[in-house]
Protein backbone atom coordinates (compact mmCIF):
# COMPACT_ATOMS: atom_id res chain seq x y z
CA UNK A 1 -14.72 6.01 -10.82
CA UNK A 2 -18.00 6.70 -9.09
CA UNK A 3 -17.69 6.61 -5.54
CA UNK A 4 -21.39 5.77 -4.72
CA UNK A 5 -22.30 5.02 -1.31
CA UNK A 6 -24.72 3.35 1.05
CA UNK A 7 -25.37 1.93 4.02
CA UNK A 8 -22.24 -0.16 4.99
CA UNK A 9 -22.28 -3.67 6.40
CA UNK A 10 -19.79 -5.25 8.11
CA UNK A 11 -18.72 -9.02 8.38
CA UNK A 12 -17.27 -11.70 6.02
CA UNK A 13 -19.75 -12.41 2.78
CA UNK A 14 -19.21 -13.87 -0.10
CA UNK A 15 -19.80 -12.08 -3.34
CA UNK A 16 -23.80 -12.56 -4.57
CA UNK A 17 -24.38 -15.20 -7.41
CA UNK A 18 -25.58 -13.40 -9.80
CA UNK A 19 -27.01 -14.72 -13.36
CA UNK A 20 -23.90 -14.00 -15.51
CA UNK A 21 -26.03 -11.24 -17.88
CA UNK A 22 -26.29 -9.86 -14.66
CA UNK A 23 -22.99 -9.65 -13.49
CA UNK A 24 -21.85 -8.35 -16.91
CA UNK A 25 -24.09 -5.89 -16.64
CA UNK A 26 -22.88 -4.90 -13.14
CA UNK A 27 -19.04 -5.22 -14.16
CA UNK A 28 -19.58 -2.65 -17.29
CA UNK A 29 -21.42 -0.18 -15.13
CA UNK A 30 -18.57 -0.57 -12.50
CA UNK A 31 -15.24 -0.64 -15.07
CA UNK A 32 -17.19 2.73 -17.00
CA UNK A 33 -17.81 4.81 -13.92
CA UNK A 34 -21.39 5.15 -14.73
CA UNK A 35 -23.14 4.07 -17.73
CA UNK A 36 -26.98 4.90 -19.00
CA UNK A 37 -29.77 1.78 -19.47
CA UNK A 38 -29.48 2.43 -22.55
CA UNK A 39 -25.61 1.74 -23.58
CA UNK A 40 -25.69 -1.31 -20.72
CA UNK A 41 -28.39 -2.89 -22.80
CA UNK A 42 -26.69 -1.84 -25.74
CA UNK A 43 -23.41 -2.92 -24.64
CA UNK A 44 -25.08 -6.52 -23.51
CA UNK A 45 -27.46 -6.82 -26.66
CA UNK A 46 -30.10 -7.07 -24.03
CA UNK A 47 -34.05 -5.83 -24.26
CA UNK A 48 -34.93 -3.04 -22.17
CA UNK A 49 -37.23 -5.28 -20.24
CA UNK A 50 -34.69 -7.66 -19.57
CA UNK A 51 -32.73 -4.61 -18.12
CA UNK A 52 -34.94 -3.48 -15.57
CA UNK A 53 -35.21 -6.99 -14.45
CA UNK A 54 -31.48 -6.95 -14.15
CA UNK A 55 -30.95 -3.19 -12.13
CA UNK A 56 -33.82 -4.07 -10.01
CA UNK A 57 -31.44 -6.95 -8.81
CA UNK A 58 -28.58 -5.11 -8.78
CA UNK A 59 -30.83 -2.46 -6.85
CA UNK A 60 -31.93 -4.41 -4.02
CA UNK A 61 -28.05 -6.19 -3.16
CA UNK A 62 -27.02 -3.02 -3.04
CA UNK A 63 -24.46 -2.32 -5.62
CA UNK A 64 -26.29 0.07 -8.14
CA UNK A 65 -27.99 3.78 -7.25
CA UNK A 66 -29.41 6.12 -10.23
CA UNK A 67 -26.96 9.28 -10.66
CA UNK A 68 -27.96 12.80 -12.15
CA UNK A 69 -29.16 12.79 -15.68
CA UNK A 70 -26.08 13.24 -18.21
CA UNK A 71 -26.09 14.71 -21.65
CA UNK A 72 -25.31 12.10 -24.17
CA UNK A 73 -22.91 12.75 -27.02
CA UNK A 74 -24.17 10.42 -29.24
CA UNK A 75 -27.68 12.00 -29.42
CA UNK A 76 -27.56 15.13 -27.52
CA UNK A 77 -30.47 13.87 -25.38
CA UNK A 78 -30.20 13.50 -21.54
CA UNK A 79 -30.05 10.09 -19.81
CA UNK A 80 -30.43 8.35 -16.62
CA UNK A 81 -26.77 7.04 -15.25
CA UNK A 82 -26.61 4.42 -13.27
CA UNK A 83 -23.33 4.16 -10.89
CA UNK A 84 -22.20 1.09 -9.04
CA UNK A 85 -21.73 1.41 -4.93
CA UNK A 86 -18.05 0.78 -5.07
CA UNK A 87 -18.30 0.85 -1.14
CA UNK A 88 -20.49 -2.23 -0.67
CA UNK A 89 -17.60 -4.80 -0.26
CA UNK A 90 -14.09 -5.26 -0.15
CA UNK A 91 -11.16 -7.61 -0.80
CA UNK A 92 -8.32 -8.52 0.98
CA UNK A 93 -4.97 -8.77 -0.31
CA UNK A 94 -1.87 -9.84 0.75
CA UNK A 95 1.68 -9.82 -1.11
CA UNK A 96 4.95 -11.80 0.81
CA UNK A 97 7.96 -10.49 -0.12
CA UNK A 98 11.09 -12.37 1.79
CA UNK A 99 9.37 -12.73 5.18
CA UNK A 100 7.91 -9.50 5.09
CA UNK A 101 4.04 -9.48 4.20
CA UNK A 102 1.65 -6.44 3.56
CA UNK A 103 -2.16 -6.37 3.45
CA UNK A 104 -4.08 -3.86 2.06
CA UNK A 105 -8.02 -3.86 1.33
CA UNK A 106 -10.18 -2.04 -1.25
CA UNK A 107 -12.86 -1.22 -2.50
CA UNK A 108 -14.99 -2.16 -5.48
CA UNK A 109 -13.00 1.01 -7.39
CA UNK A 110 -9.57 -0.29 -6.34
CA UNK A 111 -9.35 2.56 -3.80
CA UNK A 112 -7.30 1.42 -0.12
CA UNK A 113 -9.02 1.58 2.66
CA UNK A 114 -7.04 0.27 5.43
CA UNK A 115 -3.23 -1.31 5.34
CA UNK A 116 -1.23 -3.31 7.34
CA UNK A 117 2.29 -5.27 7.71
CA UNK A 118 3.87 -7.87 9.43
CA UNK A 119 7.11 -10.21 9.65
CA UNK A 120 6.11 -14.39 9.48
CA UNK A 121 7.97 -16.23 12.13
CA UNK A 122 8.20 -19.73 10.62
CA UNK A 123 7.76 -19.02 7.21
CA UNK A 124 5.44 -21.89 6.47
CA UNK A 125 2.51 -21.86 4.21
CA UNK A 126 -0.15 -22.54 7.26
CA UNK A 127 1.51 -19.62 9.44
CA UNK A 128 0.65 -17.67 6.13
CA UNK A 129 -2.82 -18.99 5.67
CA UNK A 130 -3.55 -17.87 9.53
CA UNK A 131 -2.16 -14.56 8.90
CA UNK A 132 -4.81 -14.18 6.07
CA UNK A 133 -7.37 -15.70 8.37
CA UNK A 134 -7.02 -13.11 11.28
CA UNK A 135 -6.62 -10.01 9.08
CA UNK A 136 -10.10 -11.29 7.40
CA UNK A 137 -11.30 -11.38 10.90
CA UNK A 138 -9.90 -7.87 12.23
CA UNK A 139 -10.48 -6.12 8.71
CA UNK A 140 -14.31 -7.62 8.62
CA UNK A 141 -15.44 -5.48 12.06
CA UNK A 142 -15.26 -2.77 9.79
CA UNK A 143 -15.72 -3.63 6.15
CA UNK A 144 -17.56 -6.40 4.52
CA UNK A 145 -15.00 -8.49 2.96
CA UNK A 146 -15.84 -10.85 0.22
CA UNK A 147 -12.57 -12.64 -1.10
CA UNK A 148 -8.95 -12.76 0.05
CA UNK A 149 -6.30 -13.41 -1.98
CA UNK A 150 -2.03 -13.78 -0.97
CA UNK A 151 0.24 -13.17 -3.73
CA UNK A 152 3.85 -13.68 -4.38
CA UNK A 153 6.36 -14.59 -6.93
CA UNK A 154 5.15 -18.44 -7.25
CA UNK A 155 6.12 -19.02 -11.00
CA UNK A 156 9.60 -17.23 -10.72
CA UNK A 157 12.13 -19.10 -8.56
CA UNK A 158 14.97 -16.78 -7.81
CA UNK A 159 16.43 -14.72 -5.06
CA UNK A 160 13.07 -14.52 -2.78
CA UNK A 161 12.17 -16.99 -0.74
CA UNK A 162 8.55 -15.85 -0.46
CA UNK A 163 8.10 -18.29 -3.52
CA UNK A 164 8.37 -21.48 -1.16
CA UNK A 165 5.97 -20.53 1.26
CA UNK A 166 3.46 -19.62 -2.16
CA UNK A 167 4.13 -22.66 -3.69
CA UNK A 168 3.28 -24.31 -0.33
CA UNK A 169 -0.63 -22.83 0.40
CA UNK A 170 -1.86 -26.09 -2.05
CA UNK A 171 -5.60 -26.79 -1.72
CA UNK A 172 -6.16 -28.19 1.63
CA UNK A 173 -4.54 -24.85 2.97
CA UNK A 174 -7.26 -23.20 0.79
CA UNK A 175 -10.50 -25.34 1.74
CA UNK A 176 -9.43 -25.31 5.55
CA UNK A 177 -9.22 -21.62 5.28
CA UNK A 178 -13.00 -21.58 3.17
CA UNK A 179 -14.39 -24.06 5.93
CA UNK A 180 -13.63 -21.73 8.55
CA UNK A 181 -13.86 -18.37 7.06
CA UNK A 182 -16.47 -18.81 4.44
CA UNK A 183 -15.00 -16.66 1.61
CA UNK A 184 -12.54 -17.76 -0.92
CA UNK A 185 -9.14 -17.60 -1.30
CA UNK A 186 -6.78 -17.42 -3.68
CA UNK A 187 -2.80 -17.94 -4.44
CA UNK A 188 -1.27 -16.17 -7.74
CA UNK A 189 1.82 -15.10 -9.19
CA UNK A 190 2.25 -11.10 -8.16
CA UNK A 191 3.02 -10.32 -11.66
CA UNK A 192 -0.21 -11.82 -12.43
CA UNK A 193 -1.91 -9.90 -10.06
CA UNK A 194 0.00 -6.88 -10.84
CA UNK A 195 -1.18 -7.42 -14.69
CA UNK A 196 -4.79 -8.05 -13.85
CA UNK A 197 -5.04 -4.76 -12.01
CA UNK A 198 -2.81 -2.83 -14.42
CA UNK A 199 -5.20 -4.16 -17.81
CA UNK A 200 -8.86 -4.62 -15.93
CA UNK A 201 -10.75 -2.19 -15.96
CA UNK A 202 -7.34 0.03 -16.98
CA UNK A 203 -7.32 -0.54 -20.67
CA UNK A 204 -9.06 2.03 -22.74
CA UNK A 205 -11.92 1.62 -25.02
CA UNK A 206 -10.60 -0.47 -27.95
CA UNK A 207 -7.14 -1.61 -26.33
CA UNK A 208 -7.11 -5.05 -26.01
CA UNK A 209 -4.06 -5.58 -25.50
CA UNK A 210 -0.81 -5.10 -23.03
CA UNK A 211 2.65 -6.18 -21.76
CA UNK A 212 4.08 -4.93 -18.14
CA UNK A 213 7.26 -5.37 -17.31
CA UNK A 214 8.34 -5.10 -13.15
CA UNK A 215 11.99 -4.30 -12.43
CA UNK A 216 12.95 -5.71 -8.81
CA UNK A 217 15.16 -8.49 -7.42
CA UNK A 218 13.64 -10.24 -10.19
CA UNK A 219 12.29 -8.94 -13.70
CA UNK A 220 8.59 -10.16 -14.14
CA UNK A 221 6.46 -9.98 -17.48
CA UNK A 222 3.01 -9.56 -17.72
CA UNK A 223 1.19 -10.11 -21.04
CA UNK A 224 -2.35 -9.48 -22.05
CA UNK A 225 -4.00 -9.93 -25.19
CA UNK A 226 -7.40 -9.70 -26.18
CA UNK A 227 -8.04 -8.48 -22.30
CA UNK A 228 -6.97 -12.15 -21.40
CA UNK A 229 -3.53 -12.94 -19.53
CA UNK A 230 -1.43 -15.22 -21.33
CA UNK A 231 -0.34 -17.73 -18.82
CA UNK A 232 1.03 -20.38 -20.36
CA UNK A 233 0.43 -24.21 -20.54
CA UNK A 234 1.74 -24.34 -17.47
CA UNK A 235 1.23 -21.22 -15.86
CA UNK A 236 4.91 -20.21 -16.45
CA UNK A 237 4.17 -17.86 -19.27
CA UNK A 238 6.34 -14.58 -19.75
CA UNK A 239 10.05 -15.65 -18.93
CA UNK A 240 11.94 -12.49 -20.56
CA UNK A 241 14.25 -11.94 -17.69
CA UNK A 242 17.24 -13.69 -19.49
CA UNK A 243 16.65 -12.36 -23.08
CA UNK A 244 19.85 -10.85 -24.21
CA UNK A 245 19.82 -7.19 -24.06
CA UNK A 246 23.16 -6.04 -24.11
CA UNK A 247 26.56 -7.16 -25.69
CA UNK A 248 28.43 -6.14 -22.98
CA UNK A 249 26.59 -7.13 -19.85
CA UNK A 250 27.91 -9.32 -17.01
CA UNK A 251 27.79 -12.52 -16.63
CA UNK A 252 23.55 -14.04 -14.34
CA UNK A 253 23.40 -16.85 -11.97
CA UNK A 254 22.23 -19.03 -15.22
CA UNK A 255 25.40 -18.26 -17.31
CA UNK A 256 24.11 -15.57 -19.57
CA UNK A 257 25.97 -12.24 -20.64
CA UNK A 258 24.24 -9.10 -21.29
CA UNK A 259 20.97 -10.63 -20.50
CA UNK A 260 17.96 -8.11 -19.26
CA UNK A 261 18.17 -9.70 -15.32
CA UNK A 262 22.41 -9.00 -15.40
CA UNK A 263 21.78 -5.21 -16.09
CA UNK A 264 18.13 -4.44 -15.26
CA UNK A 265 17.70 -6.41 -11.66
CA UNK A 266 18.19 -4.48 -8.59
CA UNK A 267 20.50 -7.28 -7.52
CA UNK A 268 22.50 -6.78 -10.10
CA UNK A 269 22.33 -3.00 -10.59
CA UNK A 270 23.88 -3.14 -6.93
CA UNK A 271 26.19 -6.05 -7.40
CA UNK A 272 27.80 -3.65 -9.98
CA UNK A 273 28.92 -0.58 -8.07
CA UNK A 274 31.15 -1.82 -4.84
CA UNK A 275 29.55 -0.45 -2.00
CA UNK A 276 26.01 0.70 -2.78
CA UNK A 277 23.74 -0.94 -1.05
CA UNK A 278 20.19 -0.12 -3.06
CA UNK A 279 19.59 0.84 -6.43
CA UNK A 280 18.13 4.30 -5.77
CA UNK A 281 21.78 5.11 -4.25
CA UNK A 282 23.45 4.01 -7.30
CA UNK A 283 20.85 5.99 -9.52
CA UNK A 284 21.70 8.91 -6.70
CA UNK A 285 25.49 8.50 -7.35
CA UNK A 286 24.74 8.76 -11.06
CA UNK A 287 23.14 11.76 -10.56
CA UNK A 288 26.29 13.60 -8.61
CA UNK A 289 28.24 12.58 -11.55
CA UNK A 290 29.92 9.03 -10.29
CA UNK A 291 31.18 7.71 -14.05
CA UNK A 292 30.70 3.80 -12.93
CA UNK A 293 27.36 4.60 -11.31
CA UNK A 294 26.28 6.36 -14.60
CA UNK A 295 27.15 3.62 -16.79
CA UNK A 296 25.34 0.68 -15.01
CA UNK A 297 22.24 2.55 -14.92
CA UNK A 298 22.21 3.86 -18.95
CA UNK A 299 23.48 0.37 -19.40
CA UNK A 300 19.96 -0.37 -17.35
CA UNK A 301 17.67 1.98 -19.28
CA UNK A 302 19.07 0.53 -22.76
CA UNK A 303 18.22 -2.86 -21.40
CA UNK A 304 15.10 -2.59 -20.32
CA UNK A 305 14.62 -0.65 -23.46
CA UNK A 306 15.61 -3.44 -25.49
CA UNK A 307 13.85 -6.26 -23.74
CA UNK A 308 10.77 -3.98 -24.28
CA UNK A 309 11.27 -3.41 -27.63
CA UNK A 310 11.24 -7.52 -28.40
CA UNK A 311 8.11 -8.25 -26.45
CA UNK A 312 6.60 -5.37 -28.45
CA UNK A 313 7.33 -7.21 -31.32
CA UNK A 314 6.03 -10.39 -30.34
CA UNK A 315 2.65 -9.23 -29.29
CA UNK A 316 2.28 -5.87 -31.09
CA UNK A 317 0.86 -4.16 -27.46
CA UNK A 318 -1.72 -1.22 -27.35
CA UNK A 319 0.07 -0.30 -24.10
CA UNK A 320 3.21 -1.11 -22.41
CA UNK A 321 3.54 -0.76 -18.42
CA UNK A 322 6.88 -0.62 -16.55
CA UNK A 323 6.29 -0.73 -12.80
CA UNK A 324 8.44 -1.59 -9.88
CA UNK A 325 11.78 0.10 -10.04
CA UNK A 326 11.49 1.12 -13.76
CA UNK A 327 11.29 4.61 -12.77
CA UNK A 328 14.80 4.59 -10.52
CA UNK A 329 16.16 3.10 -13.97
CA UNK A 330 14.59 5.67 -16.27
CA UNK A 331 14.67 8.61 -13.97
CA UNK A 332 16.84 11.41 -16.07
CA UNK A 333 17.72 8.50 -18.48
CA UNK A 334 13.95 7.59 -20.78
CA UNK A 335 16.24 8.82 -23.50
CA UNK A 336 17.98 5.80 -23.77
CA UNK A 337 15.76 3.85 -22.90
CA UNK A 338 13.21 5.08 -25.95
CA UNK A 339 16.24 4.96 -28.54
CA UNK A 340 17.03 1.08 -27.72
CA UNK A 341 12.84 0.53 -27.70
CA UNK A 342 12.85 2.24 -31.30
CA UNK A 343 15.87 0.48 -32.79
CA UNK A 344 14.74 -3.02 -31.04
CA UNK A 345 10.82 -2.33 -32.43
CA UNK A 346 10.26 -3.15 -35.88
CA UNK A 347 6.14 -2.12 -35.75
CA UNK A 348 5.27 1.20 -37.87
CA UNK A 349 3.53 2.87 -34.80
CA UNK A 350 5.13 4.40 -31.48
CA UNK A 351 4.50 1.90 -28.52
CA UNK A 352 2.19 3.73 -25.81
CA UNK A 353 4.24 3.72 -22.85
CA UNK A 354 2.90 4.48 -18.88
CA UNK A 355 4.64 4.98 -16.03
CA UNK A 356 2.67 4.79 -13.50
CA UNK A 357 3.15 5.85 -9.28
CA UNK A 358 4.52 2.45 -7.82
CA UNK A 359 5.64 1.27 -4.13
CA UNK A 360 5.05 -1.69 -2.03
CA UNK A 361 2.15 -1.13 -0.88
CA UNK A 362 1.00 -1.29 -4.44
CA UNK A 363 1.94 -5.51 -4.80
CA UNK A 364 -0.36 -5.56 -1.88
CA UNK A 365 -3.05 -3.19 -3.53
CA UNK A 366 -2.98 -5.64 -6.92
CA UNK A 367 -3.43 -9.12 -4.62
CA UNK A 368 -6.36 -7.69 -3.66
CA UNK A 369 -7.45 -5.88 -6.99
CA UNK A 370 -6.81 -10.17 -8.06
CA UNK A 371 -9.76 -11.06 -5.37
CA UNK A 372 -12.12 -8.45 -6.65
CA UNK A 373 -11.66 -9.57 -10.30
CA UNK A 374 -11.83 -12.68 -9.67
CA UNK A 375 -15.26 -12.47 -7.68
CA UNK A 376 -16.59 -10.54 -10.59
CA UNK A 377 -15.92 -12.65 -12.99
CA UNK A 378 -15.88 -16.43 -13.51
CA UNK A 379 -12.91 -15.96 -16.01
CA UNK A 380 -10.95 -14.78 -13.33
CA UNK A 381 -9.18 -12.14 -15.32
């Protein structure tokens, strides 16, 4: 996207209220890179009147500059681009993992612009909420932050115990921190987070729809359809991790065999091969030729191949996402993984698949991607 700049202000503001028409307007300019008056009001089904009212407004917060004239394909005829000031705020995220918790902040383009990490102490939900509180505080001498948001696996209770202290920021936690620091905050699922910032404003013109899958301690599902997250009546929506995937697996926690979480988890990938301590060493012994190592990790790839291959045929995806440690799993091995996707698949058409650059930093990059989009929009997603 457009990097447009301007004068930078620092503090702790809240995102303008904007008339909704308005914000649209805003968001498409933003999500497109640059867009002419003439698609925005197109895009809007807005006069051109009504449009100059609305980038005049847009104009004076600060958050929309004209760009160089562009030739237009559709009628060969220059036009005047408008380009949002992706500079003009930024959001705070932060992403617990065990004890350990990284911040990161960005920009309106999703672009880091300062990063940070810590260890909690207690472990409590307030502790957390404080953290969040002084980062605000440190990052806002610099930036001018507009939302916060702390992110975690609250809707899948496993092996981490950063869900507890999630689960625990309720919504006094939240209104003390609004009293006293005048800018939102929120609590989501990472995987949520993770699936917002993978889908919005990621999708391409005319895909609608998506399913991510993250490959960690635990396996998390993200699904998307009609550029809406499907959460669930209870916000629990996406549960894969214990679909069966193989007929030979071990035996999960819960009881299954063969199920995606006993072959596909990192826990389990290790839990496998006595002595390895990570998965990238076991995928590293399977590369010098160790047989056992080899066979847990194509009996990983065919897994997560499988389990792919079913949500693809529940929701019929324009794009599926693997993230996390997907790429230790299919590193040397997307051959099996593509031939269990293809005999799992029953749809006519190949299944788009992206792989794309992953580490920790990027949990923390999504939490905060989850405060921007939810500032910008009222749906939240």
């Amino acid at each position: 996207m457009n990097r447009a700049t301007a004068h930078r202000r620092n503090g702790v503001e809240r995102w303008p209220e904007f008339h909704p028409t308005t914000q649209a307007a805003f968001n498409q300019v933003l999500w497109r890179g640059g867009l002419s008056r003439s698609d925005i009001a197109r895009k809007l089904g807005i006069s051109r009147a009504r449009l100059t009212a609305i980038t005049r407004d847009l104009e004076e917060a600060g958050l929309l500059v004209e760009g160089q004239r562009e030739l237009r394909a559709s009628t060969g005829r220059p036009a005047e681009m408008l380009h949002a000031v992706t500079t003009a705020f930024q959001f705070l995220g932060l992403h617990l993992r065990g004890t350990d918790v990284i911040a990161a902040l960005v920009d309106l383009d999703g672009t880091v612009v300062w990063e940070d990490s810590t260890s909690l102490q207690t472990g409590s939900p307030t502790e957390v909420v404080d953290l969040a509180s002084r980062w605000l505080h440190e990052t806002a001498s610099s930036f001018r932050v507009a939302a916060v948001a702390v992110c975690g696996p609250l809707h899948r209770v496993g092996l981490d115990p950063a869900h507890e202290q999630i689960r625990g920021i309720g919504d006094r936690l939240q209104e003390e921190f609004a009293e006293t620091s005048t800018v939102p905050l929120w609590v989501e699922d990472d995987v949520v987070a993770l699936t917002a910032f993978e889908q919005w404003p990621q999708l391409s013109e005319g895909q609608n729809s998506m399913v991510l899958i993250s490959v960690g301690q635990e396996i998390g599902f993200g699904l998307v359809t009609d550029r809406q997250i499907i959460r669930g009546a209870h916000g629990t929506a996406g549960r894969f991790d214990h679909v069966p995937v193989v007929t030979d697996g071990p035996e999960c926690p819960l009881g299954h065999h063969g199920c995606l979480w006993s072959v596909c988890s990192t826990t389990a990938v290790v839990r496998s091969v006595p002595g390895s301590t990570s998965m990238s060493e076991v995928s590293a012994r399977a590369d010098s030729g160790d047989q056992l190592s080899t066979q847990v990790m194509e009996r990983a790839a065919e897994g997560l191949g499988t389990a792919a291959g079913h949500v693809a045929n529940l929701l019929d995806p324009d794009k599926l996402v693997l993230t996390g440690e997907s790429h230790t799993v299919l590193r040397g091995r997307l051959a099996s993984f593509h031939a269990a996707l293809r005999r799992t698949h029953l749809g006519g058409r190949e299944v788009q698949v992206d792989l794309p650059d992953f580490d920790f930093v990027e949990w923390a990059r999504a939490a905060a991607g989850l405060a921007l989009y939810r500032s910008l929009t009222t749906q939240g997603y």
